[in-house]
Protein backbone atom coordinates (compact mmCIF):
# COMPACT_ATOMS: atom_id res chain seq x y z
CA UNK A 1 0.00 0.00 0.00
CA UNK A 2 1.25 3.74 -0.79
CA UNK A 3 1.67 6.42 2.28
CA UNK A 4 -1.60 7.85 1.04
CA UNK A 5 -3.78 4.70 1.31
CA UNK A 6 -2.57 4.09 4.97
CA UNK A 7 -2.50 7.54 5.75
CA UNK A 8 1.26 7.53 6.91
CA UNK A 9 3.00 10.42 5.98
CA UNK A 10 6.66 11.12 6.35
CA UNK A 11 7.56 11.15 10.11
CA UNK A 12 4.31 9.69 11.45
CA UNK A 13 4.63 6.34 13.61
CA UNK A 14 1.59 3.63 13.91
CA UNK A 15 0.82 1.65 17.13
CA UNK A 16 -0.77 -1.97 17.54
CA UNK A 17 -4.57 -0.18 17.29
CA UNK A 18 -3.16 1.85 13.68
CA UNK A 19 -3.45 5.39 15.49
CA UNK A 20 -1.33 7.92 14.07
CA UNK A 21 1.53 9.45 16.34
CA UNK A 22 3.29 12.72 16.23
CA UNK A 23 7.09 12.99 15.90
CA UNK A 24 6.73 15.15 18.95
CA UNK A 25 4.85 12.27 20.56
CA UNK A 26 7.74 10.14 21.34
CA UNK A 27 7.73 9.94 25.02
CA UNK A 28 10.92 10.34 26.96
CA UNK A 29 12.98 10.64 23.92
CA UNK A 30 10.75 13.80 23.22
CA UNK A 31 12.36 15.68 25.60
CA UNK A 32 15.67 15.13 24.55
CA UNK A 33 15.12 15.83 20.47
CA UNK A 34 15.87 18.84 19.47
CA UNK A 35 14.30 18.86 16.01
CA UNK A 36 11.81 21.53 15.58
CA UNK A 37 11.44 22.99 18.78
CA UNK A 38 11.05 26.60 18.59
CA UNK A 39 11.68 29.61 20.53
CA UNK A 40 9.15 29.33 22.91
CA UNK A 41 9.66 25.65 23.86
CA UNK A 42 13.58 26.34 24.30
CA UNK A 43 12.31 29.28 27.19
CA UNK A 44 9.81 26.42 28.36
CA UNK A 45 12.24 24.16 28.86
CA UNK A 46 15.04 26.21 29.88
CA UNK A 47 13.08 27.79 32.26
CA UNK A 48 12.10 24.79 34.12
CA UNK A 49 15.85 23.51 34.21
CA UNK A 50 16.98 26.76 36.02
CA UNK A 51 14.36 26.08 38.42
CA UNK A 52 15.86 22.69 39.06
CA UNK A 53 18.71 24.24 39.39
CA UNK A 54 18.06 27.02 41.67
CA UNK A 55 16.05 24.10 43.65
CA UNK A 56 19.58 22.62 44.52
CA UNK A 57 21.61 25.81 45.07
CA UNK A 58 19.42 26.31 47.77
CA UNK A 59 20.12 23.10 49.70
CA UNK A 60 23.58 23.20 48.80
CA UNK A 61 23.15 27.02 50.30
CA UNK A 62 21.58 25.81 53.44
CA UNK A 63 24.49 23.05 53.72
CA UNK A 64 27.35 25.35 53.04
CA UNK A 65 25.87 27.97 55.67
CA UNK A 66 25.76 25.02 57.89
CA UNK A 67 29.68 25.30 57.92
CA UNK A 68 28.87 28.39 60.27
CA UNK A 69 27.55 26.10 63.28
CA UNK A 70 31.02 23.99 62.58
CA UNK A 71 33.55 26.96 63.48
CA UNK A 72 35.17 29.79 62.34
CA UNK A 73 37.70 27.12 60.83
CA UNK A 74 36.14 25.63 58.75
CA UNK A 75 34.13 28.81 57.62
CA UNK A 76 37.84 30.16 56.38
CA UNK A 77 38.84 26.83 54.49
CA UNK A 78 35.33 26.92 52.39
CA UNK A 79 35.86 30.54 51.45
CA UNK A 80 39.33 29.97 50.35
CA UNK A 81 37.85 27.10 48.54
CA UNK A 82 35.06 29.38 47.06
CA UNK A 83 37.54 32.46 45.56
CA UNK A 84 39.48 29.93 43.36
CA UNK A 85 38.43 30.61 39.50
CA UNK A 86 35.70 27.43 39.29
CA UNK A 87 34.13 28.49 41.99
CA UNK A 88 33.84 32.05 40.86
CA UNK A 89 32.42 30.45 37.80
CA UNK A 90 29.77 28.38 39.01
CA UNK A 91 28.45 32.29 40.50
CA UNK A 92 28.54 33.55 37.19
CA UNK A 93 26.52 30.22 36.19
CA UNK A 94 24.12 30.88 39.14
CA UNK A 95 23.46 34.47 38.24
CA UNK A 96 22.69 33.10 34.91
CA UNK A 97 19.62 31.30 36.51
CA UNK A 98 19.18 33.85 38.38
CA UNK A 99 18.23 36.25 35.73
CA UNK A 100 17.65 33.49 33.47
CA UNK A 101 14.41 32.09 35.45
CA UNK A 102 13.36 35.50 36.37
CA UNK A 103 13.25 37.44 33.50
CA UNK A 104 11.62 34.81 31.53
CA UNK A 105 9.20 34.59 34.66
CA UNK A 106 8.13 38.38 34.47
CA UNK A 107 8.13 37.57 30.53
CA UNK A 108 5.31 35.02 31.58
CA UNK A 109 3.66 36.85 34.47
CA UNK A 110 3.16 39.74 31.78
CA UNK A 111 1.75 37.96 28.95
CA UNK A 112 -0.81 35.72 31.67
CA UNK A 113 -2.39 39.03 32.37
CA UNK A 114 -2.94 39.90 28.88
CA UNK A 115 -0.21 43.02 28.56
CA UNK A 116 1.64 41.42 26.17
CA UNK A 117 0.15 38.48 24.19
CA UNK A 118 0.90 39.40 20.37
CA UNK A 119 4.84 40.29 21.36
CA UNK A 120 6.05 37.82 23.47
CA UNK A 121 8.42 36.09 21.45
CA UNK A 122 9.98 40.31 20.91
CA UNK A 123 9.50 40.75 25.02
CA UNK A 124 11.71 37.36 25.39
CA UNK A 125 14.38 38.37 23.24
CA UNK A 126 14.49 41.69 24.65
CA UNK A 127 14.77 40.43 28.29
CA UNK A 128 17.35 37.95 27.06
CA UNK A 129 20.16 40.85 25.51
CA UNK A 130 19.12 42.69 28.98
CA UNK A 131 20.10 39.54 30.74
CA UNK A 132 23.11 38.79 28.80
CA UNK A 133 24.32 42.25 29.63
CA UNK A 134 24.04 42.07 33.28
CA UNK A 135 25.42 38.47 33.11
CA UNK A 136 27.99 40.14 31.61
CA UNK A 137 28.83 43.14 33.74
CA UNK A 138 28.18 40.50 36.61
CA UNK A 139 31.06 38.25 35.44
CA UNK A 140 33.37 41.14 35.29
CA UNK A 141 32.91 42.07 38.39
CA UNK A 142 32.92 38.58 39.94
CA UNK A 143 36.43 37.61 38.35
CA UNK A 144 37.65 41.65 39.34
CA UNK A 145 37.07 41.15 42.89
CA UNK A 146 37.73 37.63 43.30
């Protein structure tokens, strides 16, 4: 039988009951296929990632403060530990979430009440060069002082 009499069509996958399935269908390995994912699903899913993110800085936070309780010590060997270069460059990483996640959060807060619903994708890229700026400037400074 041709595509057309089974109604297959390039990129389409059948299953046992002869439904049709979308590429983007493809369960887990959907998330990791980057074929034709567009602009908004790339702030989708980056967005949730920097949340994950931010998630853990804040129990490794909570654990490094911890130190504290431990003695001034111990206190003194972390933050020799945490002015070496890496360190300094996981902040710059962590200010990326930072702004990252909420940036593209006021992005989303704006256009759920309606302000900005035709120009989102222009409001996104707009916040972004804004972010990369002060990512930027932020970097600088990290490196200067550390």
């Amino acid at each position: 039988m041709s595509e057309r009499a089974t109604g297959a069509g390039p990129g389409l996958d059948f299953r046992a009951r002869g439904e049709r399935v979308s590429p983007r269908r493809r369960g887990a390995w959907g998330w990791v296929d980057v074929r034709g994912r567009r602009l908004g699903q790339w702030a989708f899913i980056l967005n949730r990632l920097t949340g994950l993110g931010l998630l853990v800085y804040l129990f490794l936070h909570l654990g490094v403060l911890s130190m504290l309780a431990v003695g001034p010590g111990a206190w003194d060997g972390f933050v020799s530990t945490a002015l070496t270069p890496a360190f300094l460059a996981l902040d710059v990483v962590l200010i990326f979430g930072l702004l990252f996640h909420g940036l593209n959060g006021l992005r989303i807060t704006l256009v759920g009440l309606g302000l900005v619903v035709n120009r989102q994708q222009a409001l996104f890229v707009a916040l972004m060069v804004f972010g990369a700026i002060a990512l930027l400037i932020a970097g600088l400074r990290i490196f200067a002082v550390g």
